[in-house]
PDB file of N, CA and C in Angstrom:
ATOM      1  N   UNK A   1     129.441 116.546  81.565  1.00  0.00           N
ATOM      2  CA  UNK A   1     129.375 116.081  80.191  1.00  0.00           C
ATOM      3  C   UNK A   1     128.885 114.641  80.177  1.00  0.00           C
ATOM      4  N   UNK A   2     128.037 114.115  79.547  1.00  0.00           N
ATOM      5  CA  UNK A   2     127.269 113.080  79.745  1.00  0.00           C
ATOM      6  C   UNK A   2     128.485 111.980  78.834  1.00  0.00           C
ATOM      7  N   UNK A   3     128.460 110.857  79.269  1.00  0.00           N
ATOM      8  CA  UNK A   3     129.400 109.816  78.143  1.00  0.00           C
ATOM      9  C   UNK A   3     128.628 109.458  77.063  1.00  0.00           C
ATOM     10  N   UNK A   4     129.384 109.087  76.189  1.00  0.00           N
ATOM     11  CA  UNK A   4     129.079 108.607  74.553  1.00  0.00           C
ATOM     12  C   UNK A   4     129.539 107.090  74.464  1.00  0.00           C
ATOM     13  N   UNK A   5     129.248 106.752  74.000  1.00  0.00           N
ATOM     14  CA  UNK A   5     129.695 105.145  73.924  1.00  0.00           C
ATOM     15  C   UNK A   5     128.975 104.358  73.396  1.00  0.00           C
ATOM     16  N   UNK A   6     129.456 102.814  73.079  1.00  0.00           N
ATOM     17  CA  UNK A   6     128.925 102.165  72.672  1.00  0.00           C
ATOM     18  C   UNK A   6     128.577 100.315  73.708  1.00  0.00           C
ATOM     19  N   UNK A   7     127.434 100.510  73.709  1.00  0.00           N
ATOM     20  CA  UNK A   7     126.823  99.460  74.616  1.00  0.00           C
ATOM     21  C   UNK A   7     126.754  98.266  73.748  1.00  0.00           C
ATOM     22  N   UNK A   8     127.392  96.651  74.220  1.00  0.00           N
ATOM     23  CA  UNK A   8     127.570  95.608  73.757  1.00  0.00           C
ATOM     24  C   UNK A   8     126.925  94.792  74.990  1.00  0.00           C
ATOM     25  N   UNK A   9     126.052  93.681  74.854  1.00  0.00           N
ATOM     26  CA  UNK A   9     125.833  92.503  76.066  1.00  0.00           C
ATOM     27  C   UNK A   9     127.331  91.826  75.906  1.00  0.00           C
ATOM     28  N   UNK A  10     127.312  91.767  77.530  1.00  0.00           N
ATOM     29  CA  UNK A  10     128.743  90.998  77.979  1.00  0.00           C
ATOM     30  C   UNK A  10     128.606  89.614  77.638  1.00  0.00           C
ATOM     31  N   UNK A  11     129.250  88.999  77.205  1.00  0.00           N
ATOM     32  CA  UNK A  11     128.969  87.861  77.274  1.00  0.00           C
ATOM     33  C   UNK A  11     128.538  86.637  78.533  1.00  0.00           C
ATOM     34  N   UNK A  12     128.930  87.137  79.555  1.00  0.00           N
ATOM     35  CA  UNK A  12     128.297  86.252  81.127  1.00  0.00           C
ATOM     36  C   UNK A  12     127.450  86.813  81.479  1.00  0.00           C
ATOM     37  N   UNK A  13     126.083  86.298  81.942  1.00  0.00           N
ATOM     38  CA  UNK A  13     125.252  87.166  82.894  1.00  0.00           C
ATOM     39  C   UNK A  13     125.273  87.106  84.097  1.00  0.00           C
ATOM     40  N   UNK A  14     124.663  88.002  84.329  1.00  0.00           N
ATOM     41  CA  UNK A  14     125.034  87.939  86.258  1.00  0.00           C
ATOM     42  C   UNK A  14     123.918  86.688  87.185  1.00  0.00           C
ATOM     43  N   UNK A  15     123.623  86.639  88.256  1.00  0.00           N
ATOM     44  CA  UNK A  15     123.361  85.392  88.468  1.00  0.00           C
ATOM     45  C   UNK A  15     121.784  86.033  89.115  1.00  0.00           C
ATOM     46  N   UNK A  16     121.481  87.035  88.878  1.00  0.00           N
ATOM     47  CA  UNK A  16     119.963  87.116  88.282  1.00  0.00           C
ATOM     48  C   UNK A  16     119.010  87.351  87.019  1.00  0.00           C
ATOM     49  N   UNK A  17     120.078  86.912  86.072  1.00  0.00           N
ATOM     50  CA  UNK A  17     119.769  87.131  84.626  1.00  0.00           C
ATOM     51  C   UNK A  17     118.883  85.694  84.478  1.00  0.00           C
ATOM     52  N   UNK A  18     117.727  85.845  84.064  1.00  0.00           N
ATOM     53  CA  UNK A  18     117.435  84.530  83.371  1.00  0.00           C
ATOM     54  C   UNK A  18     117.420  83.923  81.736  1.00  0.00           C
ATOM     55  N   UNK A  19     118.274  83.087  81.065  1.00  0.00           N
ATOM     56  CA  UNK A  19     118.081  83.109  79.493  1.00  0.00           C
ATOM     57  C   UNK A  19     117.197  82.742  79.295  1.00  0.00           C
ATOM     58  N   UNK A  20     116.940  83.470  77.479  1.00  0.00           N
ATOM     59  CA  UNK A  20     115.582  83.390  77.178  1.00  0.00           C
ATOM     60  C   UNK A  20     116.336  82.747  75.776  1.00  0.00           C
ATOM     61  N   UNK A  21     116.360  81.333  75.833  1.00  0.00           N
ATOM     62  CA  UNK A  21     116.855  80.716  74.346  1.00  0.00           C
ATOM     63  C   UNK A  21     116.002  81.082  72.806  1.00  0.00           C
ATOM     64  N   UNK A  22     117.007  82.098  72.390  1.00  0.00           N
ATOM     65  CA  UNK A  22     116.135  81.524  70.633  1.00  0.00           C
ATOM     66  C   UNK A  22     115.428  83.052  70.779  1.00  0.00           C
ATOM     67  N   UNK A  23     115.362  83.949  71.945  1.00  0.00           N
ATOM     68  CA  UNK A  23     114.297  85.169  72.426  1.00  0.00           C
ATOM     69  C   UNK A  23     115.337  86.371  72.029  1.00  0.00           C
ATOM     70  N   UNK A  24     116.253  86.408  72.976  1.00  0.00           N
ATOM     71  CA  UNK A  24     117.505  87.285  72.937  1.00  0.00           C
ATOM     72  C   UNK A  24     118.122  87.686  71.974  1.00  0.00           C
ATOM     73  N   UNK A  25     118.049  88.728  71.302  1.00  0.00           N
ATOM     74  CA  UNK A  25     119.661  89.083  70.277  1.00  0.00           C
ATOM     75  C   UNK A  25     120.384  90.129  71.341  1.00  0.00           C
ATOM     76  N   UNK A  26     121.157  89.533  70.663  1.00  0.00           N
ATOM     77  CA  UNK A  26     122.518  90.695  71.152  1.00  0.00           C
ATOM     78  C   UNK A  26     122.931  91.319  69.638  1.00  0.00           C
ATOM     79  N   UNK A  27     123.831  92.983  70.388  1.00  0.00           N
ATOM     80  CA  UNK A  27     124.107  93.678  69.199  1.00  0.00           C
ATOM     81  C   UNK A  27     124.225  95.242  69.880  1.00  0.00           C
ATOM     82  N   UNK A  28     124.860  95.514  69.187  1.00  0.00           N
ATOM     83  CA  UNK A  28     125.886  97.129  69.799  1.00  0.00           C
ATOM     84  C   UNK A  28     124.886  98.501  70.073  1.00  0.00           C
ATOM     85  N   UNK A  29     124.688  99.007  71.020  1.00  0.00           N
ATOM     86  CA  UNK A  29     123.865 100.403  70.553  1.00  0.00           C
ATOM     87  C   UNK A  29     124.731 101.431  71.365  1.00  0.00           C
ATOM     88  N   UNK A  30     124.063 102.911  71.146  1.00  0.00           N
ATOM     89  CA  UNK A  30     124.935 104.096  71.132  1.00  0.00           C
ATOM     90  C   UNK A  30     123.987 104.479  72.636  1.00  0.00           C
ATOM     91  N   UNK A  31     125.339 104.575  73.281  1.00  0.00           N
ATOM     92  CA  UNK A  31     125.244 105.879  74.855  1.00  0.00           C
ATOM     93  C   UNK A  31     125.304 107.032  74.991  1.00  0.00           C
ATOM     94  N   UNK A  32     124.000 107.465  74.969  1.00  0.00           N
ATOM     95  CA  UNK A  32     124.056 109.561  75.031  1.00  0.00           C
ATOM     96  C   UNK A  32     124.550 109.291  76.276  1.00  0.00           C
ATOM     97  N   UNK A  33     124.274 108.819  77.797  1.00  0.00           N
ATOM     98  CA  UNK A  33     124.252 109.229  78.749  1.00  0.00           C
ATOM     99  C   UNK A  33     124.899 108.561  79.831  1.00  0.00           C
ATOM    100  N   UNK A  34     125.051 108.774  81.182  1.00  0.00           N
ATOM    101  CA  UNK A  34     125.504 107.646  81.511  1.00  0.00           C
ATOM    102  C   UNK A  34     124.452 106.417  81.529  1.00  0.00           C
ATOM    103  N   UNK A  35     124.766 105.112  82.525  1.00  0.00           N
ATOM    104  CA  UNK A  35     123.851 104.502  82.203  1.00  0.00           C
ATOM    105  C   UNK A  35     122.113 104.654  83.233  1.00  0.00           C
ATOM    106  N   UNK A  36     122.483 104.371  84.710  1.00  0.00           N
ATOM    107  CA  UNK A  36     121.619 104.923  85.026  1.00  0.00           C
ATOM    108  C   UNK A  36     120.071 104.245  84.987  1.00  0.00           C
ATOM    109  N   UNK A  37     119.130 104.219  85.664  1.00  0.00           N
ATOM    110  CA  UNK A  37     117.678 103.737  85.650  1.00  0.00           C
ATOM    111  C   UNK A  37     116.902 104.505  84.036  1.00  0.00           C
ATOM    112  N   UNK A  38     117.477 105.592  83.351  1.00  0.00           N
ATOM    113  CA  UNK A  38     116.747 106.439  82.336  1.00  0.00           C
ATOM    114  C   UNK A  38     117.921 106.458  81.514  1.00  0.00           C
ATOM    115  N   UNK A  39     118.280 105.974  80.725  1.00  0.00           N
ATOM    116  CA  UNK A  39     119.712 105.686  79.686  1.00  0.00           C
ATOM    117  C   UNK A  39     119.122 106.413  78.284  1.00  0.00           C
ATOM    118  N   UNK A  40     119.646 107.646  77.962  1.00  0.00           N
ATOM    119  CA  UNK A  40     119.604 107.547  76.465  1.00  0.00           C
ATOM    120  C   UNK A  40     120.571 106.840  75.268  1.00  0.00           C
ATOM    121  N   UNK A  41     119.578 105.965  74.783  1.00  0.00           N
ATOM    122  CA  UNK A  41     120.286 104.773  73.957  1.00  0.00           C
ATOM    123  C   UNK A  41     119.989 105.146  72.603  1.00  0.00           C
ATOM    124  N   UNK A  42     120.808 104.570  70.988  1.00  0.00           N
ATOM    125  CA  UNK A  42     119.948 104.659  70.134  1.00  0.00           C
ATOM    126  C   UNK A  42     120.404 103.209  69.633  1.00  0.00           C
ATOM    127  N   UNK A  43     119.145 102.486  69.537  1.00  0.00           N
ATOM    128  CA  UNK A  43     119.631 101.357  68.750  1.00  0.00           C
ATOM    129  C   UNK A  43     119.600 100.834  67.584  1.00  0.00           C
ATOM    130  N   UNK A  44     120.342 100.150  66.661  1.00  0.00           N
ATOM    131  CA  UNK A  44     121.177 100.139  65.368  1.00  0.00           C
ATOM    132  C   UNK A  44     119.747 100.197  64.949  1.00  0.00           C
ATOM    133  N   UNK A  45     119.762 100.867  63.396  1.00  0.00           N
ATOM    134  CA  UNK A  45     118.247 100.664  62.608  1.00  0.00           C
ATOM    135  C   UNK A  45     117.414 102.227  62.617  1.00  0.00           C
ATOM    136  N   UNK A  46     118.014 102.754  64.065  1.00  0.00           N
ATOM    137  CA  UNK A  46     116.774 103.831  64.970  1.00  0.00           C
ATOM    138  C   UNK A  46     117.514 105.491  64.380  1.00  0.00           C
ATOM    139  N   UNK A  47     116.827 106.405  63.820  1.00  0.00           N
ATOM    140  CA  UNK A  47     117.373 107.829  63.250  1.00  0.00           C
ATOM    141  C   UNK A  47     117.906 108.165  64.823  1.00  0.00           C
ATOM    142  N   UNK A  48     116.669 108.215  66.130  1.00  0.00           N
ATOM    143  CA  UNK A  48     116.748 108.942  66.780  1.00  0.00           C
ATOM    144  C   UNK A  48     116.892 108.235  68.156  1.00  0.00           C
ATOM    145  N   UNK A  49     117.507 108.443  69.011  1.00  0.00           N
ATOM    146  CA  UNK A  49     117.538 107.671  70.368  1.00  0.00           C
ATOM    147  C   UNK A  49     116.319 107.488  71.102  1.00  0.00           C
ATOM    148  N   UNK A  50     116.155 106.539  72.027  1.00  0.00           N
ATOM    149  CA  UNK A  50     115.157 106.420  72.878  1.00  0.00           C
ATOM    150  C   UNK A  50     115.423 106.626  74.198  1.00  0.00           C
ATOM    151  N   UNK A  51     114.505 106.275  75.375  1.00  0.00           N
ATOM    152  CA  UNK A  51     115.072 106.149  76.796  1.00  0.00           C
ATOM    153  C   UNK A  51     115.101 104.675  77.148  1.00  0.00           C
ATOM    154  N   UNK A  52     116.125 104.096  77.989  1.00  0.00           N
ATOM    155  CA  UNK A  52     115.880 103.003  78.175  1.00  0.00           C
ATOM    156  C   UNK A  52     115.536 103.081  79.846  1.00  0.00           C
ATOM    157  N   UNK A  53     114.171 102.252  80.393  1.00  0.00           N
ATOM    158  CA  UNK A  53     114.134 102.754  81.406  1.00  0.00           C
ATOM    159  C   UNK A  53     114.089 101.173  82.257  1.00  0.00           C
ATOM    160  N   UNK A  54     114.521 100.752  83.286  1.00  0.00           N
ATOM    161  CA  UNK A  54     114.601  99.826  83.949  1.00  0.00           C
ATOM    162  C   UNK A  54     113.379  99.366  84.353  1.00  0.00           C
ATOM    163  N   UNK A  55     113.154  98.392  84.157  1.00  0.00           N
ATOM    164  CA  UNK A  55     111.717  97.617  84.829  1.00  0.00           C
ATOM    165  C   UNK A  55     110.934  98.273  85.971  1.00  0.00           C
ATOM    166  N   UNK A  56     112.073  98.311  87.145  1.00  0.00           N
ATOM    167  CA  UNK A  56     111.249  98.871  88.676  1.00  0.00           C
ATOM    168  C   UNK A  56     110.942 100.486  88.410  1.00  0.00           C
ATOM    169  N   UNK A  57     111.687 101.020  87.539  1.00  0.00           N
ATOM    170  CA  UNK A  57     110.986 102.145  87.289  1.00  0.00           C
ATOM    171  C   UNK A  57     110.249 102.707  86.565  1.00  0.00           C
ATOM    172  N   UNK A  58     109.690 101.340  85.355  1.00  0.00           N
ATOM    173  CA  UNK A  58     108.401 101.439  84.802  1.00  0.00           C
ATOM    174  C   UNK A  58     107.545 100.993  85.219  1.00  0.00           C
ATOM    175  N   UNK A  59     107.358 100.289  86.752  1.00  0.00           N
ATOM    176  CA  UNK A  59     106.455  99.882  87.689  1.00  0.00           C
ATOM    177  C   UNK A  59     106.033 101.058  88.153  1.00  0.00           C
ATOM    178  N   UNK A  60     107.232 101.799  88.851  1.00  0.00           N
ATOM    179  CA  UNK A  60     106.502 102.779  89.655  1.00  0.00           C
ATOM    180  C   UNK A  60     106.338 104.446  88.772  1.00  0.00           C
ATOM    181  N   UNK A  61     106.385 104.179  87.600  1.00  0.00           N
ATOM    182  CA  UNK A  61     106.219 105.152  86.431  1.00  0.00           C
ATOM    183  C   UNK A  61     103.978 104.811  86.600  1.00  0.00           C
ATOM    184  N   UNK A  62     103.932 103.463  86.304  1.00  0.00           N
ATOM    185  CA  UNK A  62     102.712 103.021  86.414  1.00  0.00           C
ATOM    186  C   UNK A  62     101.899 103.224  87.644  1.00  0.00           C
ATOM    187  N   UNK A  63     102.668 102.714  88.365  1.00  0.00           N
ATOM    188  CA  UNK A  63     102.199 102.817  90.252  1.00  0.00           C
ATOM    189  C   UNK A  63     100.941 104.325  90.574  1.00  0.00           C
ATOM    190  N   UNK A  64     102.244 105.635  89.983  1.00  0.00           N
ATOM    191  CA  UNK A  64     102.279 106.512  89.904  1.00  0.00           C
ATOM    192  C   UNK A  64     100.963 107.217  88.839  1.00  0.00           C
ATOM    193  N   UNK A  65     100.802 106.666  87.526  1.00  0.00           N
ATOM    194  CA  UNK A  65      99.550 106.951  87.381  1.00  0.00           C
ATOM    195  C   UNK A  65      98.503 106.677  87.890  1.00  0.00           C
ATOM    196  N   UNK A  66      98.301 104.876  88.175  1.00  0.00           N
ATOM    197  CA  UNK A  66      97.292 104.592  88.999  1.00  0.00           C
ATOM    198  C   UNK A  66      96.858 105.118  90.361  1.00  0.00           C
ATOM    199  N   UNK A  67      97.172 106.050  90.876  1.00  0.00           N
ATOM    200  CA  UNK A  67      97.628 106.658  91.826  1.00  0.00           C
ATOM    201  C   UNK A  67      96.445 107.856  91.390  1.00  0.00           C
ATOM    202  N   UNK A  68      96.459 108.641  90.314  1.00  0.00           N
ATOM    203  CA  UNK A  68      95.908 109.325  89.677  1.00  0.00           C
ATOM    204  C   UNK A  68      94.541 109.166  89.457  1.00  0.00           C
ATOM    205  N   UNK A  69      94.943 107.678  88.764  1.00  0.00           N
ATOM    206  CA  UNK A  69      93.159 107.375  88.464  1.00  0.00           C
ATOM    207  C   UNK A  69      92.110 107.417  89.600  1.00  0.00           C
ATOM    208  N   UNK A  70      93.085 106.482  90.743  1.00  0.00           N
ATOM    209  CA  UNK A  70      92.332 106.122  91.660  1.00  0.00           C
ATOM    210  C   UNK A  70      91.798 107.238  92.612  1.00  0.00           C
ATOM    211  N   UNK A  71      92.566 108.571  92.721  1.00  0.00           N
ATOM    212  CA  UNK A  71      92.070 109.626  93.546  1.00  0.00           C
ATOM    213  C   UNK A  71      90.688 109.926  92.895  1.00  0.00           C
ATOM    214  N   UNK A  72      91.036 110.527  91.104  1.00  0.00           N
ATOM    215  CA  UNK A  72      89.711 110.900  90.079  1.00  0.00           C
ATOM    216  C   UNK A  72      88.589 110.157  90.328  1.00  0.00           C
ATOM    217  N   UNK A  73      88.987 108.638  90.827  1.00  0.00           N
ATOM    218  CA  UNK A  73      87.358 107.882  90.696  1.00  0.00           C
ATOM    219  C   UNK A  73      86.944 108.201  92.240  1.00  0.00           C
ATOM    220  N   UNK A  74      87.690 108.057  93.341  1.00  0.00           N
ATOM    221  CA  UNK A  74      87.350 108.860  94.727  1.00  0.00           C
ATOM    222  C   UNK A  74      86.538 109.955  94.301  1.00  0.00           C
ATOM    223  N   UNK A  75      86.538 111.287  93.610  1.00  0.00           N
ATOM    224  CA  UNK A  75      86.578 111.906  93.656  1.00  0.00           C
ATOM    225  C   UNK A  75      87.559 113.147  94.494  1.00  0.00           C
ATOM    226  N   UNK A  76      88.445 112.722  94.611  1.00  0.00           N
ATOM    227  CA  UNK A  76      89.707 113.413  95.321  1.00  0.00           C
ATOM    228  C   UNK A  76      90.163 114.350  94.458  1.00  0.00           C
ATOM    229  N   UNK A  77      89.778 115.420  93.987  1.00  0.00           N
ATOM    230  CA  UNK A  77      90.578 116.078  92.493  1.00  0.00           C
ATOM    231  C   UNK A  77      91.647 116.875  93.259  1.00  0.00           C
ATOM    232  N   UNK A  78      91.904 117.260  95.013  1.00  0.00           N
ATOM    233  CA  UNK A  78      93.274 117.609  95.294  1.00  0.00           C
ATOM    234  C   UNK A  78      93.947 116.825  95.047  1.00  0.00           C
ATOM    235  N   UNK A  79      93.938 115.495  95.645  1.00  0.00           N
ATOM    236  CA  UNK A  79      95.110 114.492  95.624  1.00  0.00           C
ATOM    237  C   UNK A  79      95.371 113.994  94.093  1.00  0.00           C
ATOM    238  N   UNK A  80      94.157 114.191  93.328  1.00  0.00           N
ATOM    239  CA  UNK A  80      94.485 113.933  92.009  1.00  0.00           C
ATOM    240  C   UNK A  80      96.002 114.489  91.333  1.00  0.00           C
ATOM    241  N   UNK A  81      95.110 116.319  91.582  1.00  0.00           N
ATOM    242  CA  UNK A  81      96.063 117.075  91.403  1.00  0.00           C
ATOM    243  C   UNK A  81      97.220 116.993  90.950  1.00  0.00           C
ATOM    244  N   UNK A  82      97.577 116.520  92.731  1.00  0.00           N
ATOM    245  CA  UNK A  82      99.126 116.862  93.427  1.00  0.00           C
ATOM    246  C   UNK A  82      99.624 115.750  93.040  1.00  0.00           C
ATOM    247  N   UNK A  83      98.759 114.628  92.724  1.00  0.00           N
ATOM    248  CA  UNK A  83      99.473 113.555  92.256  1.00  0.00           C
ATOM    249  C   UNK A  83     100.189 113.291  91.001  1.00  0.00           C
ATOM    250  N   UNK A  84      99.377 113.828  89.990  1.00  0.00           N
ATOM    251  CA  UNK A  84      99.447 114.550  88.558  1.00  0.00           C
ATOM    252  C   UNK A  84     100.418 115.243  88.077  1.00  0.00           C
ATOM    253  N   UNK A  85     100.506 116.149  89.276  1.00  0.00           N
ATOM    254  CA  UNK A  85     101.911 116.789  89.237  1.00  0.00           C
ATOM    255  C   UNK A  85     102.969 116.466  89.185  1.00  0.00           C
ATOM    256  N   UNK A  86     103.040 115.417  90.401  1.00  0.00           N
ATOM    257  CA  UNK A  86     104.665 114.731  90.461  1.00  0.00           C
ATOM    258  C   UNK A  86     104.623 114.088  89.250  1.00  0.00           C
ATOM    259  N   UNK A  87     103.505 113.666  88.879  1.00  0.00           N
ATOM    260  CA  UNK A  87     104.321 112.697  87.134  1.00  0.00           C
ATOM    261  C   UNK A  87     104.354 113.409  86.737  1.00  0.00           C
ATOM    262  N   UNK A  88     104.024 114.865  86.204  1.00  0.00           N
ATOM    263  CA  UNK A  88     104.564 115.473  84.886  1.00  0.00           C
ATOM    264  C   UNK A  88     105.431 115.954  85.506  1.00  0.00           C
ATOM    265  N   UNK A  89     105.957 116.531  86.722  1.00  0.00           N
ATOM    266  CA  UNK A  89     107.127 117.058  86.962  1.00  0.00           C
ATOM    267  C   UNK A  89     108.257 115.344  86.783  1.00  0.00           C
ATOM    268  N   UNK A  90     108.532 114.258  87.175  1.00  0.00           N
ATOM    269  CA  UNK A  90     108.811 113.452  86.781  1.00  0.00           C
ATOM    270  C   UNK A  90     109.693 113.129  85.458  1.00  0.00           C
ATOM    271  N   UNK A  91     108.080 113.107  84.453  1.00  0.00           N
ATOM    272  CA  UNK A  91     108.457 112.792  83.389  1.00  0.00           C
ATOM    273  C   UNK A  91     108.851 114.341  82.154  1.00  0.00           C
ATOM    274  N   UNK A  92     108.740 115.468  83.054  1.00  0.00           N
ATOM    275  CA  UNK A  92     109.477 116.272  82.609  1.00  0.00           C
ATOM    276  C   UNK A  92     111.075 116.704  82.482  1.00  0.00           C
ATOM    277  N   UNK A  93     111.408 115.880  83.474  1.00  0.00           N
ATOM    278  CA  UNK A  93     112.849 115.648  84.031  1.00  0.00           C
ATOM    279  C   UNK A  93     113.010 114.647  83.204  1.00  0.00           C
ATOM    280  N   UNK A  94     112.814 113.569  82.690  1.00  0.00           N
ATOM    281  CA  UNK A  94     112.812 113.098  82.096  1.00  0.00           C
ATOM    282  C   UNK A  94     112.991 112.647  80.795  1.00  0.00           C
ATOM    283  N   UNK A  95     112.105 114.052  80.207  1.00  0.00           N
ATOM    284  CA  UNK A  95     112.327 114.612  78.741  1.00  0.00           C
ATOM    285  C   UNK A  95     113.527 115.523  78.450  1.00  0.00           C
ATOM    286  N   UNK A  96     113.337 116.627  79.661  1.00  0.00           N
ATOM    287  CA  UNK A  96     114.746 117.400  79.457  1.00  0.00           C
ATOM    288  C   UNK A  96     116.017 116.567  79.636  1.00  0.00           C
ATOM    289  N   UNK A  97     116.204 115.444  79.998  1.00  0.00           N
ATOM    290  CA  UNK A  97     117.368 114.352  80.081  1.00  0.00           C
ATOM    291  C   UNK A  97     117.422 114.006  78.884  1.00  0.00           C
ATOM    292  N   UNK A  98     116.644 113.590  78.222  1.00  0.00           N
ATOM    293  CA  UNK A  98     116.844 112.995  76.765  1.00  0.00           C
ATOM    294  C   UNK A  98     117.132 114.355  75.745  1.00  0.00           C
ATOM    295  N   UNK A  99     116.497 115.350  76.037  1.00  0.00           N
ATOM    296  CA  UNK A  99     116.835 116.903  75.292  1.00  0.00           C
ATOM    297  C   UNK A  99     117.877 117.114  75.131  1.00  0.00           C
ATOM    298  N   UNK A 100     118.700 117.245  76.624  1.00  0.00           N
ATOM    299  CA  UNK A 100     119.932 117.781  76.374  1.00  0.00           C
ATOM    300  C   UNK A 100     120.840 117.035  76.532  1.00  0.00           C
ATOM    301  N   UNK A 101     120.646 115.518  76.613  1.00  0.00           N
ATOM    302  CA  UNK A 101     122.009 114.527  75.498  1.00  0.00           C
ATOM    303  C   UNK A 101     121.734 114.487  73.844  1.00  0.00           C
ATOM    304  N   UNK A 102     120.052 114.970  73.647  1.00  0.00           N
ATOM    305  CA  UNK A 102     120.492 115.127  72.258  1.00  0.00           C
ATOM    306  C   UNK A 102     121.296 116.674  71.727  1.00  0.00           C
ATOM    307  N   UNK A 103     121.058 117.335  72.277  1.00  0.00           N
ATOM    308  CA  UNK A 103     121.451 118.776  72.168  1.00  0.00           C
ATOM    309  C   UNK A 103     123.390 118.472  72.239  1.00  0.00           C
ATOM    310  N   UNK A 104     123.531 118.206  73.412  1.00  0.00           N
ATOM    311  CA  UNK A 104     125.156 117.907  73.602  1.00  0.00           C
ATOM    312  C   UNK A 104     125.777 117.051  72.493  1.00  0.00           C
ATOM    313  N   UNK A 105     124.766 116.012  71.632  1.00  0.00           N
ATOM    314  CA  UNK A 105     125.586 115.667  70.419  1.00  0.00           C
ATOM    315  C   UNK A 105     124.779 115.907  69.290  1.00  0.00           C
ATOM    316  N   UNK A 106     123.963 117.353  69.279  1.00  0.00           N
ATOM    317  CA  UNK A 106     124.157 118.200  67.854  1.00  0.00           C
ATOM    318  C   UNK A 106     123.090 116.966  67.275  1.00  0.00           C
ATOM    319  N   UNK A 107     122.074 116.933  68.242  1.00  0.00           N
ATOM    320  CA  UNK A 107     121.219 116.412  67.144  1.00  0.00           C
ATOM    321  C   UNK A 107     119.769 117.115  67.386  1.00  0.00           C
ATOM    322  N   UNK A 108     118.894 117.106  66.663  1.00  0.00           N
ATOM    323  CA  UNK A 108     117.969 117.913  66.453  1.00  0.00           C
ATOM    324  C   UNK A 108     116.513 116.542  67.172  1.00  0.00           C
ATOM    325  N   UNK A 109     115.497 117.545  68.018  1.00  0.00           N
ATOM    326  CA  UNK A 109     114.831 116.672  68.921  1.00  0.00           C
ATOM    327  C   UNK A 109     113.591 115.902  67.304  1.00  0.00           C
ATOM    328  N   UNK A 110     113.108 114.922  68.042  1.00  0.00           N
ATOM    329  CA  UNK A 110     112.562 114.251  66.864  1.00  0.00           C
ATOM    330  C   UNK A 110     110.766 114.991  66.870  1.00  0.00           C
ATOM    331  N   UNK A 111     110.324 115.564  67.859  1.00  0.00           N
ATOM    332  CA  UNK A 111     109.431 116.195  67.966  1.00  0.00           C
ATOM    333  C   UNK A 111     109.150 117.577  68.248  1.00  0.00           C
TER     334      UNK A 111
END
């Protein structure tokens, strides 16, 4: 069963946080999931939740296409392929994560 909750910034940061004065708000949002590198969040304002995904793994979310391009301009269309694959298998896992924390709290997908 995935947790529900509500996400607040702590007030201390940890000692690789850098402040961003005057940049930052703080303010409460809702936990479909646990938390995790792929968090389904919804934040105040939002009908429908989003994913929240951690920096290093929107690097190698990117990494991972370029990866793609670069076989296509080789002309490599196996490695393209196979490469192609792992991101939509990826970011299919991905989607069904956000599916079925919305499903588990009875909400209807936004697409």
């Amino acid at each position: 069963m995935a947790a529900q909750g509500r996400l607040c910034a702590a007030p201390l940061m940890s000692g690789g946080d850098v402040r961003l004065d005057g940049v930052m708000e703080r303010f409460e949002a809702e936990l479909f999931t646990d938390g995790g590198n792929d968090a389904v969040v919804r934040l105040p304002g939002r009908r429908f939740p989003g994913v929240l995904m951690q920096g290093d793994s929107l690097h190698i979310l990117r990494s991972d296409l370029a990866e793609v391009l670069e076989a296509c301009e080789r002309g490599d269309l196996v490695e393209a392929r196979d490469s192609a694959g792992l991101l939509l298998a990826n970011l299919d896992a991905l989607l069904t994560r956000y599916a079925d924390a919305l499903q588990e709290h009875e909400m209807s997908l936004p697409y």
